[in-house]
C-alpha atoms as a PDB file:
ATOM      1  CA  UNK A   1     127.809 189.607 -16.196  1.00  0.00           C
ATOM      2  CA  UNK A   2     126.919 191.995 -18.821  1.00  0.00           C
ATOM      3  CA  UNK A   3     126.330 191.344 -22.040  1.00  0.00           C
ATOM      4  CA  UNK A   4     126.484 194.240 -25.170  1.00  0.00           C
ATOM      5  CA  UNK A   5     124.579 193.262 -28.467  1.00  0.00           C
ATOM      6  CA  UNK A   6     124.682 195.226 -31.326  1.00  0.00           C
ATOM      7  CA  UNK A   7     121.470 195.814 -33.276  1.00  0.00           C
ATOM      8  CA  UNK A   8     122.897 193.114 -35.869  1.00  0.00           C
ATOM      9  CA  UNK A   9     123.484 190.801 -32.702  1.00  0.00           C
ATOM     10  CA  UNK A  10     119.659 190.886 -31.583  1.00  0.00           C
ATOM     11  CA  UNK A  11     118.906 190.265 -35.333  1.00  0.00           C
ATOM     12  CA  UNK A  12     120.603 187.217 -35.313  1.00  0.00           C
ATOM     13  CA  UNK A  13     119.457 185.777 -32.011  1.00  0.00           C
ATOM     14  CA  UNK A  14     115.532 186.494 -33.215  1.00  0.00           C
ATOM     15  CA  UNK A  15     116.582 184.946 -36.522  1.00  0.00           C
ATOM     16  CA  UNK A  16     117.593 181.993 -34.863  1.00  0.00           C
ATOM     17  CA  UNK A  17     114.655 181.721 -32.478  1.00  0.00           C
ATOM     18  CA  UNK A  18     112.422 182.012 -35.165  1.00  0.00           C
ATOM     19  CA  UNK A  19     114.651 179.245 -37.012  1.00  0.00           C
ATOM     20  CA  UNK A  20     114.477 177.014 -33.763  1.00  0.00           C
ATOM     21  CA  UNK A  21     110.741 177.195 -33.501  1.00  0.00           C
ATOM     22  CA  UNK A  22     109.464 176.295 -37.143  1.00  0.00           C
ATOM     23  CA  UNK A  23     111.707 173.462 -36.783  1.00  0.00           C
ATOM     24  CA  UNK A  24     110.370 172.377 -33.415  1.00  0.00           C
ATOM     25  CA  UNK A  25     106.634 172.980 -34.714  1.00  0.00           C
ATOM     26  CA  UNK A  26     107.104 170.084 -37.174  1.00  0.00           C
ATOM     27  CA  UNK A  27     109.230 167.635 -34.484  1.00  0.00           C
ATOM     28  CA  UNK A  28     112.233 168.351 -37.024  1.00  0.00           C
ATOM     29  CA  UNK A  29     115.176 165.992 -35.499  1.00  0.00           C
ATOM     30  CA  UNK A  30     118.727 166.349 -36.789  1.00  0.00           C
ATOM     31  CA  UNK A  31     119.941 168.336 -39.524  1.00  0.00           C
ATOM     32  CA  UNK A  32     117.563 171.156 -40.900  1.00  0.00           C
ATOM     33  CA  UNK A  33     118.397 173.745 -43.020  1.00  0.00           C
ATOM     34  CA  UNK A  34     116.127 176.801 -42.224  1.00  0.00           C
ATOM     35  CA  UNK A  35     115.543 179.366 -45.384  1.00  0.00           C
ATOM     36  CA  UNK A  36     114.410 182.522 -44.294  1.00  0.00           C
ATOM     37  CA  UNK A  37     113.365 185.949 -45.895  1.00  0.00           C
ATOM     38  CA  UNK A  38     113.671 189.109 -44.229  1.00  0.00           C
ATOM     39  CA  UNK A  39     110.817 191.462 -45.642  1.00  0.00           C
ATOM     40  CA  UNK A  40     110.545 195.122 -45.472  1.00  0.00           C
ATOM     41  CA  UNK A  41     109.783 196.511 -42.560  1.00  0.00           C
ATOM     42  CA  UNK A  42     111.598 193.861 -40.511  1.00  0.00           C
ATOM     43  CA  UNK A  43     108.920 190.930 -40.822  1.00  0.00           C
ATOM     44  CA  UNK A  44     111.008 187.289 -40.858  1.00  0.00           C
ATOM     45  CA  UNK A  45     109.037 184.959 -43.363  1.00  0.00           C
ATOM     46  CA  UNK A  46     110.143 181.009 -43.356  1.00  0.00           C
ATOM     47  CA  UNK A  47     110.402 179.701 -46.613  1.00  0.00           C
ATOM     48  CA  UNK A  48     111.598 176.804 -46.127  1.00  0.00           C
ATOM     49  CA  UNK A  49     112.529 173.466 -43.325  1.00  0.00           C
ATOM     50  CA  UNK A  50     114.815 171.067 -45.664  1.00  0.00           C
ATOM     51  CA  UNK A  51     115.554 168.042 -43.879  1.00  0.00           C
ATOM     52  CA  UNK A  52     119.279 168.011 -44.599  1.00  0.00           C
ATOM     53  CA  UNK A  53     122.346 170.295 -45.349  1.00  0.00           C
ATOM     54  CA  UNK A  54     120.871 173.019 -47.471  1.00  0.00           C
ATOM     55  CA  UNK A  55     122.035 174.839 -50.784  1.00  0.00           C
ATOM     56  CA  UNK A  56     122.117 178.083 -48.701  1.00  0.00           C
ATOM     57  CA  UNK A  57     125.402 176.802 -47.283  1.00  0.00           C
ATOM     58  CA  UNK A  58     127.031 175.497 -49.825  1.00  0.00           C
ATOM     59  CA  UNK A  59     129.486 178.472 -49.554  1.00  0.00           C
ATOM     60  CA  UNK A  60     131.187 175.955 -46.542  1.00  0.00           C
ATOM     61  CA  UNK A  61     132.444 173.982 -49.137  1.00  0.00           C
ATOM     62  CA  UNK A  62     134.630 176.570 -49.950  1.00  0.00           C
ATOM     63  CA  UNK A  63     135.376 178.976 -47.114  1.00  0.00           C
ATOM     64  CA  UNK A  64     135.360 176.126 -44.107  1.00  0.00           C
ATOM     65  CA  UNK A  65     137.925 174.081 -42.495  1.00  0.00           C
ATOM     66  CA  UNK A  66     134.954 171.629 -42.517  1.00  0.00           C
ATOM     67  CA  UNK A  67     131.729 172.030 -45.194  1.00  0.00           C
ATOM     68  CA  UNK A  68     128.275 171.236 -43.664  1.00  0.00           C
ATOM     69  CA  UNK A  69     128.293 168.080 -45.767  1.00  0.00           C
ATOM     70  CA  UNK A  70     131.729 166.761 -44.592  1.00  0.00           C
ATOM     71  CA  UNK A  71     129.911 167.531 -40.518  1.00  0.00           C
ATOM     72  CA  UNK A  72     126.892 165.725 -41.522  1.00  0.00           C
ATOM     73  CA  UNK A  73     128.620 162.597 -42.669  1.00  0.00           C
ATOM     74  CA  UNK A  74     130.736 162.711 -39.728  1.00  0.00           C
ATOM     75  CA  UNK A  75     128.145 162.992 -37.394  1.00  0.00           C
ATOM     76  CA  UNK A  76     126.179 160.357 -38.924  1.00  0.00           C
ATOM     77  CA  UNK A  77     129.199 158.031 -38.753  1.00  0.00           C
ATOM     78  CA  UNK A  78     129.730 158.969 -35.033  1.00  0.00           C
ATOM     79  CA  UNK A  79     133.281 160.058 -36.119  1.00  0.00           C
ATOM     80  CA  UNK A  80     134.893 163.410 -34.462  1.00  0.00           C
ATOM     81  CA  UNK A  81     133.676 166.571 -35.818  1.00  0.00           C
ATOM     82  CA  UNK A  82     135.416 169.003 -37.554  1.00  0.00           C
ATOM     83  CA  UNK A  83     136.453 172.512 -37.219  1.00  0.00           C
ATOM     84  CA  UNK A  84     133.408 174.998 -38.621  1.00  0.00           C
ATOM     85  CA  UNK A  85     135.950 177.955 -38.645  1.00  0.00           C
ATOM     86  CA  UNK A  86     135.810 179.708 -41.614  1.00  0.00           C
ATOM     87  CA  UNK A  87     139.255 180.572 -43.371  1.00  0.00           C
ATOM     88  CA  UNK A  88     137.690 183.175 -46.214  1.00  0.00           C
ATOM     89  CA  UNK A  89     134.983 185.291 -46.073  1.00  0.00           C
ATOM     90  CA  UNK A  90     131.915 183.854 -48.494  1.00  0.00           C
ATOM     91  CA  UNK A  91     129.475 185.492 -51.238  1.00  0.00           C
ATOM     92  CA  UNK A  92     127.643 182.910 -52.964  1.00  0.00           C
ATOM     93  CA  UNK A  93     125.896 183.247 -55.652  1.00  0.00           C
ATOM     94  CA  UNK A  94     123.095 180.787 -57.849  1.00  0.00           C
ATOM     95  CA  UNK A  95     123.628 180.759 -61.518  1.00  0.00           C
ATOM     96  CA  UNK A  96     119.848 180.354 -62.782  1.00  0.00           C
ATOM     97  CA  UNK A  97     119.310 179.856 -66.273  1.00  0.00           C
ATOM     98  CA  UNK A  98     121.361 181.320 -68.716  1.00  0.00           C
ATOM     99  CA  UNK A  99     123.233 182.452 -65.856  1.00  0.00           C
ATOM    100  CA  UNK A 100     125.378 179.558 -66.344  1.00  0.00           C
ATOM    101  CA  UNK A 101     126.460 180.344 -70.243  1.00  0.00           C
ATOM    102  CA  UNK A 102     129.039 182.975 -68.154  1.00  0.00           C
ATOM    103  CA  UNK A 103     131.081 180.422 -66.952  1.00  0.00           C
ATOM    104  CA  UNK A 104     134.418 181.014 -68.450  1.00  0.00           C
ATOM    105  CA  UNK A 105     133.838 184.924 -67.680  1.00  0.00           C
ATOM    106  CA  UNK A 106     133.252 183.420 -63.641  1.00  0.00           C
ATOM    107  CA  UNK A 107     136.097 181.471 -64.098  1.00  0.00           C
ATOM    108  CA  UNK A 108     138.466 184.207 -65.378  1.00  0.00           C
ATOM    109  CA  UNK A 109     138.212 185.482 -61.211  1.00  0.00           C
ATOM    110  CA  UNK A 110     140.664 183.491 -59.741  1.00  0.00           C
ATOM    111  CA  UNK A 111     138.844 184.416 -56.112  1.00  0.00           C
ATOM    112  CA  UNK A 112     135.830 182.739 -57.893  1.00  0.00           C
ATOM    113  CA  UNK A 113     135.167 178.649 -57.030  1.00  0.00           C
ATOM    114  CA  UNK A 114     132.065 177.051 -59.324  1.00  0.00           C
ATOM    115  CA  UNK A 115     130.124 174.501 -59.188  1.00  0.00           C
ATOM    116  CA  UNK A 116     127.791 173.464 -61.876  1.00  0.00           C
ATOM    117  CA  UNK A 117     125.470 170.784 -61.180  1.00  0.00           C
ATOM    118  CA  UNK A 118     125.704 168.773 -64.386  1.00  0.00           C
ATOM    119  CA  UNK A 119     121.934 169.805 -65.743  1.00  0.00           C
ATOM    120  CA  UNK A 120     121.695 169.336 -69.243  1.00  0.00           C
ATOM    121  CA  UNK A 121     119.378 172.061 -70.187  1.00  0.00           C
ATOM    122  CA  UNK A 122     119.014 175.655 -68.518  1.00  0.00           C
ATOM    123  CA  UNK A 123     115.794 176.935 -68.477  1.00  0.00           C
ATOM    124  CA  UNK A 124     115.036 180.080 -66.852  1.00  0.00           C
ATOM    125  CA  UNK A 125     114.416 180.003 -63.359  1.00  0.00           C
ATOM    126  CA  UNK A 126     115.863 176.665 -62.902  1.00  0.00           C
ATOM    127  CA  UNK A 127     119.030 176.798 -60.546  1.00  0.00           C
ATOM    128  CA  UNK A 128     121.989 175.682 -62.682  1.00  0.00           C
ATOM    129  CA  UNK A 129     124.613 175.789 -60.032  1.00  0.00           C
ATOM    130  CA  UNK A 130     126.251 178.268 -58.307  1.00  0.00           C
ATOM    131  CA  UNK A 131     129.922 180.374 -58.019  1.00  0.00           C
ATOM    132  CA  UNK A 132     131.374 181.240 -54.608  1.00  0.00           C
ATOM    133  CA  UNK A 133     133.885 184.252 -54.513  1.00  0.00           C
ATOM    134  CA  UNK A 134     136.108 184.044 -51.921  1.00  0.00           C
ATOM    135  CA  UNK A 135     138.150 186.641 -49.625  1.00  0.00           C
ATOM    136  CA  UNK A 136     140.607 185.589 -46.547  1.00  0.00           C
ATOM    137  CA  UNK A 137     139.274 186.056 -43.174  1.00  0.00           C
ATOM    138  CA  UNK A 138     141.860 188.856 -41.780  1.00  0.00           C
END
């Protein structure tokens, strides 16, 4: 068999590696969210091992048949697991700080879904919540 992998392809497979082995380095078991950066030049920094579903897909809340927190609960039940497949393509965005004061302009989009996360006070750098815009997987 031969496979073809496009540049992107190999990206994601080293990505993934290099996901795999920070979380094996720290005997991670179950869910882990992974955060990486990619830094000029090509470099792959971790950021961050977060023992649970992470904020970076919260866009599967969204744009999934089944979110990654629906999957986790199921799997910690022991019930089936759902479909992953996406039905819309995802950009997510975080609303930090005043970010958030533009909700009713985010809300005018109707391809936009937010989520605030109830925090009384925005101060800057402090993630507020975060608005999902959504387009149909074709």
């Amino acid at each position: 068999m031969v496979l073809l992998l496009t540049e992107r392809d190999v990206k994601s497979l080293l990505t993934m590696e290099i996901a795999l082995e920070a979380v094996e380095a720290v005997d991670g078991l179950g869910v882990t969210g992974v955060e990486l950066f990619a830094l000029a030049g090509g470099a792959v920094l971790v950021n961050e091992l977060a023992p649970r579903p992470h904020n970076s897909g919260h866009w599967t809340m969204d744009a999934c048949v089944t979110s990654q927190f629906e999957q986790f609960v199921r799997a910690v039940c022991g019930l089936p697991l759902g479909s992953t497949a996406r039905h819309s393509e995802a950009l997510m965005k975080n609303l930090i700080g005043d970010d958030v004061k533009a909700w009713r302009e985010i809300l005018s989009d109707a391809d936009a879904k937010l989520h605030l996360y109830g925090k009384a006070e925005a101060r800057p750098g402090r993630k507020m919540g975060h608005v999902t815009r959504l387009k149909p997987v074709r």
